[in-house]
Protein backbone atom coordinates (compact mmCIF):
# COMPACT_ATOMS: atom_id res chain seq x y z
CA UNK A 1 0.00 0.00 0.00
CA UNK A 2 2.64 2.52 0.74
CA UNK A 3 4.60 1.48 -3.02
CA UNK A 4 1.44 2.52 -4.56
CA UNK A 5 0.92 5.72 -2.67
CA UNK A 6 4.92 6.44 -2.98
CA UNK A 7 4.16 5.88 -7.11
CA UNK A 8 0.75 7.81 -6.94
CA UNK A 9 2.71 10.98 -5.82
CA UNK A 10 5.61 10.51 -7.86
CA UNK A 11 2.98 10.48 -10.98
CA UNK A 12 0.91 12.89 -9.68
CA UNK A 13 4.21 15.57 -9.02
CA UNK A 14 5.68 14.41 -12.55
CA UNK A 15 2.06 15.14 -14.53
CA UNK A 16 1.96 18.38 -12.97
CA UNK A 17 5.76 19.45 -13.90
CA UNK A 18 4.49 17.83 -17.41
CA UNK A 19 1.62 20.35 -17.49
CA UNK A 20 3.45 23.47 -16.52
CA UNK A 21 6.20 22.17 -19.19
CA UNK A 22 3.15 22.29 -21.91
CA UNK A 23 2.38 25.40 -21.08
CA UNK A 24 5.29 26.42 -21.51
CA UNK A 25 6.11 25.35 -24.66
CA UNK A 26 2.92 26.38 -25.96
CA UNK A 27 3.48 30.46 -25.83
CA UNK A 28 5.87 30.27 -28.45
CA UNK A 29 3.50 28.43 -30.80
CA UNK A 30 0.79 30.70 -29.82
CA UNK A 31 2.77 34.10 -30.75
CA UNK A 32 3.44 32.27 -34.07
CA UNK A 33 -0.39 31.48 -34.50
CA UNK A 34 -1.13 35.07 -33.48
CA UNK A 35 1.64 36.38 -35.56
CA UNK A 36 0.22 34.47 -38.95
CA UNK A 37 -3.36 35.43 -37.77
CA UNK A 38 -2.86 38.94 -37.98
CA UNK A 39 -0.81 38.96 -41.11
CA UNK A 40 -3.89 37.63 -42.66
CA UNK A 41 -6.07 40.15 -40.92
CA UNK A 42 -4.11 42.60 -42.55
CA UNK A 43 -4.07 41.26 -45.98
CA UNK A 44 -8.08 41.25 -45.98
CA UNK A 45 -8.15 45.05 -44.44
CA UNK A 46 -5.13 46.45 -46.96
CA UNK A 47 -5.66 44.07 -50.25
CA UNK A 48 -8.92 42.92 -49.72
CA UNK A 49 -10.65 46.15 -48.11
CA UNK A 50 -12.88 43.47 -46.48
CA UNK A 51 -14.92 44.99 -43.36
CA UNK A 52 -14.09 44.17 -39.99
CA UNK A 53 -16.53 41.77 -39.10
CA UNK A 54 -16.09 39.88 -42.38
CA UNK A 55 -12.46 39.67 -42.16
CA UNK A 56 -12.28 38.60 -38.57
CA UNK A 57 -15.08 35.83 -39.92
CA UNK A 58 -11.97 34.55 -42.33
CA UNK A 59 -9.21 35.08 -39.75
CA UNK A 60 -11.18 32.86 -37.47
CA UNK A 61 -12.35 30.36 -40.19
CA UNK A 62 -8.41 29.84 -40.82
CA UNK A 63 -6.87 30.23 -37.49
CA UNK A 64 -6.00 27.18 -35.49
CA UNK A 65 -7.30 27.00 -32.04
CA UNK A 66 -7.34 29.27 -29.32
CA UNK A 67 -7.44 32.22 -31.51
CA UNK A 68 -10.30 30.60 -33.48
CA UNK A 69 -12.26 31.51 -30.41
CA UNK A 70 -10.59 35.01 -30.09
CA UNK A 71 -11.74 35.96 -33.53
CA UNK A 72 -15.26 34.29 -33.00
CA UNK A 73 -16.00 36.53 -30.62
CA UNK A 74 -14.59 39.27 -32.31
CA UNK A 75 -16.73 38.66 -35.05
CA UNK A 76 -19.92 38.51 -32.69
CA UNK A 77 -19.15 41.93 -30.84
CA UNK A 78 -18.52 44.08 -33.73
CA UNK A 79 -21.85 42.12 -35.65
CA UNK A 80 -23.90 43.42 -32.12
CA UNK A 81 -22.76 47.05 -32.86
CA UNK A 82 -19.23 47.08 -30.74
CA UNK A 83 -16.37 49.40 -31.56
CA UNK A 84 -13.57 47.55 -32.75
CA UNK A 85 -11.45 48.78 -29.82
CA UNK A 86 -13.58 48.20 -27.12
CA UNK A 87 -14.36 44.86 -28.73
CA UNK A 88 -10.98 44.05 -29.15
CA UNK A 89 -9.82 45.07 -25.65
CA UNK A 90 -12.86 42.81 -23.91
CA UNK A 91 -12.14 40.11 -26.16
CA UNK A 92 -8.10 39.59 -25.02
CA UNK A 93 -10.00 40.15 -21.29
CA UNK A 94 -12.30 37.26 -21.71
CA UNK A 95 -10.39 34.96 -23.54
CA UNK A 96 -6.54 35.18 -21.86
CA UNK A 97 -7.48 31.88 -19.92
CA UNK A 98 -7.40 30.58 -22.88
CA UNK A 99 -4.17 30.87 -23.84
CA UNK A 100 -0.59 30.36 -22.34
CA UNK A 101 0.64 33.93 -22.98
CA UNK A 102 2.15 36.25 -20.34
CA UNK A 103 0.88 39.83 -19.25
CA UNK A 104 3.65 41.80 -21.70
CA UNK A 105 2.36 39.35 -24.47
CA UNK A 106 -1.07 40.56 -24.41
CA UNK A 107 0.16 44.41 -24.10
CA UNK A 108 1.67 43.96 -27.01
CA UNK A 109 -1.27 42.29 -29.01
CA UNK A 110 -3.48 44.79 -27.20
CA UNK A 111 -1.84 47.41 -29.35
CA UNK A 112 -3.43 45.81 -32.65
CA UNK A 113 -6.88 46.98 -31.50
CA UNK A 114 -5.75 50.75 -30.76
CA UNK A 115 -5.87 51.51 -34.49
CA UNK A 116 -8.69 48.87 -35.64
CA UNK A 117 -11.41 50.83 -37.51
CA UNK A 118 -10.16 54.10 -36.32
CA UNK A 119 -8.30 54.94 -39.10
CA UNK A 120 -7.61 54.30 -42.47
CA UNK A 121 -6.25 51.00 -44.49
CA UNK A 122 -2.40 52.03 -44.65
CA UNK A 123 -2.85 52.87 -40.64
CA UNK A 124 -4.17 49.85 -39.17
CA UNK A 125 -1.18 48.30 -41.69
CA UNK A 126 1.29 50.25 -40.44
CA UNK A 127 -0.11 49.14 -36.57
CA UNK A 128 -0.58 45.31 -37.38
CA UNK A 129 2.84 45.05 -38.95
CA UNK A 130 4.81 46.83 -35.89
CA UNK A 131 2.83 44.46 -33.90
CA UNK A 132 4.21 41.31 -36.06
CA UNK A 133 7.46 42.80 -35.64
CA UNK A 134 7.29 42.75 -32.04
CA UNK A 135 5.53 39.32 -31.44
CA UNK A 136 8.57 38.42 -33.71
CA UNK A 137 11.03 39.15 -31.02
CA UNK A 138 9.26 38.37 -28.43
CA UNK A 139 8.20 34.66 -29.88
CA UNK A 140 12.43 34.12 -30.09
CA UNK A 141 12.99 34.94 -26.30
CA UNK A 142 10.03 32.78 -26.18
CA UNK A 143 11.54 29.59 -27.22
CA UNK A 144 14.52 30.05 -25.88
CA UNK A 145 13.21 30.37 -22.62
CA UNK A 146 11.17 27.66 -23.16
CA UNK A 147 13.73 25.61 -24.03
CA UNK A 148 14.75 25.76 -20.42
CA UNK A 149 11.92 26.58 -18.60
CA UNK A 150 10.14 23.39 -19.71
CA UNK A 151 12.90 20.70 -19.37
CA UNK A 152 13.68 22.24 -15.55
CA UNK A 153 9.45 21.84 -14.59
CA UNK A 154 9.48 18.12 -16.10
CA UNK A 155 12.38 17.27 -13.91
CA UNK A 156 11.26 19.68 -11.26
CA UNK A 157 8.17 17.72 -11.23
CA UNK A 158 9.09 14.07 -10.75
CA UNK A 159 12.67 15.37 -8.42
CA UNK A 160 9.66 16.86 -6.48
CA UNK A 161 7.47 13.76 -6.40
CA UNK A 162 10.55 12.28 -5.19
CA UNK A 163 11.70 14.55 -2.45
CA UNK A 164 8.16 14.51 -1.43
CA UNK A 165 7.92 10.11 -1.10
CA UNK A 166 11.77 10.39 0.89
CA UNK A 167 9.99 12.85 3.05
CA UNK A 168 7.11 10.84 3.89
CA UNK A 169 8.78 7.75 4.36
């Protein structure tokens, strides 16, 4: 009985360091997904003069998951008569659980919706493509912190489950 309790908390600790090491690794993916997301929000505002709620309808039709849901409910705000500002700033509000993005992540993306539909095409280019630029950067300290950051939770996890069975016993 003790074995299996000793190997219950060793799994338990180790799934836990796995899921924090997920997370992890997931950020960098996601700034890529957001990244390729808004470069095709901007081709359907520049080239395709495509209004808002119509080209956040193809972003999200095209987006992988969680931004699928971001742009959904884009779509449905600025369809009930939303600014796309406001819309955009409650959107990243209700859906950051979503993701696995950090605070200066999100100020950064917040910075898309400042311009949207305030201004004209070559503006809210200009704003989308400084974003990109940014998320760039930021999506390379990304993965190399996630490099390390998720191979030091998956050990931290089962060393933990460990330290935590020798303690016990």
């Amino acid at each position: 009985m003790i074995i299996m309790g000793c190997i219950v908390l060793i799994a338990s600790c180790g799934c836990l360091g796995l899921w924090l090491a997920y997370r992890i690794r997931r950020r960098p993916l996601e700034l890529r997904e957001c990244s390729m997301a808004l470069a095709l929000l901007d081709t359907e505002i520049v080239w395709g003069a495509t209004p808002l709620p119509e080209a956040f309808s193809i972003v999200k039709e095209r987006s992988d998951r969680p931004w699928q849901g971001f742009f959904a409910e884009l779509q449905e705000r600025l369809v009930r008569g939303e600014s796309a500002g406001s819309a955009w700033k409650e959107t990243m509000t209700n859906q950051k659980d979503k993701f696995c993005l950090k605070t200066e992540d999100w100020l950064v993306i917040a910075d898309v919706g400042k311009g949207l539909g305030r201004s004209d095409r070559s503006e809210q280019h200009k704003q989308i493509e400084l974003v990109q630029r940014q998320l760039l950067l930021i999506k390379e300290q990304a993965e190399i912190w996630a490099y390390k950051q998720a191979k030091m939770w998956t050990y931290l996890g089962f060393l933990g489950g460990i330290a935590g069975v020798l303690i016990l016993i």
